[in-house]
Protein backbone atom coordinates (compact mmCIF):
# COMPACT_ATOMS: atom_id res chain seq x y z
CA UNK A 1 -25.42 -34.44 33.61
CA UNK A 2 -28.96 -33.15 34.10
CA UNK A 3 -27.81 -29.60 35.53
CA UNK A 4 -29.39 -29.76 38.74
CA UNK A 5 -26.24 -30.48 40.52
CA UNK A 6 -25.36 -27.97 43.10
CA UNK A 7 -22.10 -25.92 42.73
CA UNK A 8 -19.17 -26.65 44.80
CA UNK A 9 -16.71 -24.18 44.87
CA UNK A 10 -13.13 -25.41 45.23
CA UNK A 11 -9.79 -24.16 46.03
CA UNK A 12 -6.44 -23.88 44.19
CA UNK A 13 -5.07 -27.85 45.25
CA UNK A 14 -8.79 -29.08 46.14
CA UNK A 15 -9.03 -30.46 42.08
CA UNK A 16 -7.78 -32.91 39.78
CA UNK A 17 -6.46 -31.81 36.94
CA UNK A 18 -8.09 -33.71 34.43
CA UNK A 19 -11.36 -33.56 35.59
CA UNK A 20 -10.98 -29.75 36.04
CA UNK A 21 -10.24 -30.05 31.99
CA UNK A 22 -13.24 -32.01 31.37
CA UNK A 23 -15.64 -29.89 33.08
CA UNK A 24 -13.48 -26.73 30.82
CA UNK A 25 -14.18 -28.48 27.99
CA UNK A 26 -18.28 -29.27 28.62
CA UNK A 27 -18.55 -25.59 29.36
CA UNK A 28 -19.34 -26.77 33.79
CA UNK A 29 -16.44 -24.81 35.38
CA UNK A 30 -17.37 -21.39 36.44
CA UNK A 31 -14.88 -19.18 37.81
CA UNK A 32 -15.76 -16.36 40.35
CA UNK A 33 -13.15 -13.44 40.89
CA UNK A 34 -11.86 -13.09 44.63
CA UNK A 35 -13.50 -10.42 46.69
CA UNK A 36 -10.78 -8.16 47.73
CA UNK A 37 -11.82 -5.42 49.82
CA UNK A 38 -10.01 -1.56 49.24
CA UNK A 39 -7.74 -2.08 51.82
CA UNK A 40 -6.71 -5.26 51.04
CA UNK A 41 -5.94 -3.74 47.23
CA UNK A 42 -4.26 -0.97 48.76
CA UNK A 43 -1.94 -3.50 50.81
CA UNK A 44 -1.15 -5.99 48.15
CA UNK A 45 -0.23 -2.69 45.37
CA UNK A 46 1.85 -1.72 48.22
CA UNK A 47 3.69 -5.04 48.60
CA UNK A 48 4.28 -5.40 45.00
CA UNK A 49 5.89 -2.01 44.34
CA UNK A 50 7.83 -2.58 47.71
CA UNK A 51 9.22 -5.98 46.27
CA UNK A 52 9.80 -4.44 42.82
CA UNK A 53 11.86 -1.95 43.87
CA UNK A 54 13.65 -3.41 46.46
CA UNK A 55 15.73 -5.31 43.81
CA UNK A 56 17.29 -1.67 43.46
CA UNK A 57 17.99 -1.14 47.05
CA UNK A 58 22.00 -1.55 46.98
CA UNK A 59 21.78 1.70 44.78
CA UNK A 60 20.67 4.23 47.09
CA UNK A 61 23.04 6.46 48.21
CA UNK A 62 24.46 6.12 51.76
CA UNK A 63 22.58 9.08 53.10
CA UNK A 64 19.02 7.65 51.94
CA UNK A 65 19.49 3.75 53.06
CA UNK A 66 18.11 4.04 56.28
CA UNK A 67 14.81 6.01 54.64
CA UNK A 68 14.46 4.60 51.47
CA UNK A 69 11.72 2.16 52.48
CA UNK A 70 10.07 4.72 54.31
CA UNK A 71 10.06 7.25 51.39
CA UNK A 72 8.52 4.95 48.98
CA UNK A 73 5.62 3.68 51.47
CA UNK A 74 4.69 7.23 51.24
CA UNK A 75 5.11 7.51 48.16
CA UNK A 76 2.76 4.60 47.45
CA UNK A 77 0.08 6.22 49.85
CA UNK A 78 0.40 9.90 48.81
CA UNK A 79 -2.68 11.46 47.00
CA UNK A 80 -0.43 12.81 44.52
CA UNK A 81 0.61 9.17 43.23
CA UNK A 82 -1.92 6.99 44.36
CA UNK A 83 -3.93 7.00 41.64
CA UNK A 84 -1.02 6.71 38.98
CA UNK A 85 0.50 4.21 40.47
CA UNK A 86 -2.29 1.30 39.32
CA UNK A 87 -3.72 0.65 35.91
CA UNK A 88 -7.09 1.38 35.12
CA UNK A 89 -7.53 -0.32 31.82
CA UNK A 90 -6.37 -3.15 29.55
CA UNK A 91 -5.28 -6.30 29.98
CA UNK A 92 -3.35 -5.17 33.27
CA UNK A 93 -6.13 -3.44 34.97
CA UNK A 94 -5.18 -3.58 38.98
CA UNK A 95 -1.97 -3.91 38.99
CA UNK A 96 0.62 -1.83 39.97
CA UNK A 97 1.58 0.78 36.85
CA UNK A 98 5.39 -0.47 36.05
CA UNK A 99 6.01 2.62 33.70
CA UNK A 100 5.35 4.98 36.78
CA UNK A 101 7.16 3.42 38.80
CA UNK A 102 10.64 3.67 36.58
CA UNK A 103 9.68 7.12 35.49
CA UNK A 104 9.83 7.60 39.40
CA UNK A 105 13.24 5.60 39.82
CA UNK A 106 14.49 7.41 36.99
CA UNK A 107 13.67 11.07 39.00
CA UNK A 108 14.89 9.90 42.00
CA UNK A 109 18.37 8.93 40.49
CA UNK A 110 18.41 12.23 38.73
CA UNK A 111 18.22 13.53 42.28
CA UNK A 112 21.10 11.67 44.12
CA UNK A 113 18.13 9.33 46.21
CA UNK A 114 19.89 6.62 43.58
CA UNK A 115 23.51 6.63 42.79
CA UNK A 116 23.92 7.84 39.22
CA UNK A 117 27.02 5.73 38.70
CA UNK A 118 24.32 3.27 37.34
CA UNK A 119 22.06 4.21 34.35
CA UNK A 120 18.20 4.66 34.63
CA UNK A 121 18.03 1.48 32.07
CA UNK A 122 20.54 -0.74 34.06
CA UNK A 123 18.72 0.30 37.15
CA UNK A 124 15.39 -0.53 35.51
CA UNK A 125 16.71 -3.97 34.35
CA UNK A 126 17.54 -4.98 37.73
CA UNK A 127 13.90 -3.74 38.61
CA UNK A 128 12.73 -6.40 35.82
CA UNK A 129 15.44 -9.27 36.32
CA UNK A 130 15.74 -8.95 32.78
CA UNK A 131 18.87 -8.51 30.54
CA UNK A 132 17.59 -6.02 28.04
CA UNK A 133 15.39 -2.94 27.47
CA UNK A 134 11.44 -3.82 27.57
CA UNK A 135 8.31 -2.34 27.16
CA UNK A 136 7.98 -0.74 30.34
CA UNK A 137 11.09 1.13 29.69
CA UNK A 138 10.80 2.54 26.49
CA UNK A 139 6.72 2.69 27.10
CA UNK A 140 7.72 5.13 30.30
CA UNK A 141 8.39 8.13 27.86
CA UNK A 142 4.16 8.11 27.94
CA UNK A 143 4.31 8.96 31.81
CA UNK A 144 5.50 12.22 33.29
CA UNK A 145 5.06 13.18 36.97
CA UNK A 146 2.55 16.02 38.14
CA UNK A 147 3.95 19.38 39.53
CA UNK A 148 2.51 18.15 42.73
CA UNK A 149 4.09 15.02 42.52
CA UNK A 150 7.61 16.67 41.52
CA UNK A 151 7.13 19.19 44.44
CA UNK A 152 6.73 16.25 46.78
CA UNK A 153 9.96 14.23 45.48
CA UNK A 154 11.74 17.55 45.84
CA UNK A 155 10.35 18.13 49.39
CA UNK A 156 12.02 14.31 50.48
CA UNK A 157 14.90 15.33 48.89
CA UNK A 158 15.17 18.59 50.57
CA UNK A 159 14.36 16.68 53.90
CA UNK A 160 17.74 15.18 54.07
C-alpha cells in the first residue's frame, strides 16, 4: 500500500469483518467520532434516563402515574439538574450520571412519588436489571442534591 489511497468512510454493516481486522492490525483504520449537535445530546440523555427509569414505573404511587413521565422530563431539562445529570469526566464522559439518577429515585421514594413498600436498593436493581448491589448504588453516597434541586422535588410534590 503506497498511502495515496483516498479514504472511504464506511458505515456500521458496509465492512467485512476480516478485512476491517487487517486494516486494525496495519495501523489503516481511522475512526472519526459522530458529530452530534447539543440538541441532539440533550435528546438522546433524555431518552436514556426516560428508558432507565421507566423499568421503575409500576412503583409510583397511584396519585403520581398519570405525571410521572412528565415530572421526570422536567426534571431532565431543569437548570437545577441538567448539568448533574451527565458525566463530565472518565471513562463515561457523556453519558447520563447513573448515581444521580438513584440518589434522585431514592428522594422521590422518601417522598411517597415511589411506593416505599419497595427499598431504594430493590428499586435501584430493577433500574439496573441486575440481581445485586453495584457500583452505582453504593458509589451514590458521593452525590447529594442541591437546595435548589430539593426545593424543586418538594415543589412537584407539593403540586399534587
Amino acid at each position: 500500500m503506497s498511502g495515496t489511497e483516498p479514504l472511504i468512510q464506511v458505515g456500521i454493516g458496509d465492512f467485512h469483518i476480516p478485512t476491517l481486522k487487517t486494516a486494525a492490525r496495519e495501523g489503516r483504520l481511522f475512526m472519526r467520532a459522530r458529530i452530534i449537535n447539543e440538541e441532539e445530546e440533550k435528546r438522546e440523555k433524555e431518552t436514556a434516563i426516560m428508558a432507565y427509569v421507566s423499568a421503575i414505573d409500576k412503583y409510583v404511587m397511584p396519585e403520581y402515574q398519570s405525571r410521572i413521565k412528565r415530572i421526570w422530563r422536567e426534571l431532565i431539562n431543569h437548570p437545577a439538574f441538567c448539568n448533574d445529570l451527565v458525566i463530565k469526566k472518565g471513562r463515561q464522559q457523556g453519558t447520563f450520571n447513573r448515581y444521580m439518577v438513584t440518589v434522585i429515585v431514592c428522594w422521590m421514594r422518601e417522598m411517597n412519588i415511589y411506593s416505599s413498600d419497595i427499598s431504594a436498593q430493590d428499586l435501584h436493581l430493577i433500574m439496573e436489571h441486575c440481581t445485586r448491589r453495584n457500583r452505582y448504588y453504593t458509589g451514590m453516597q458521593n452525590y447529594t442534591l442541591t437546595k435548589k434541586q430539593r426545593m424543586w422535588l418538594k415543589k412537584v410534590k407539593s403540586e399534587e
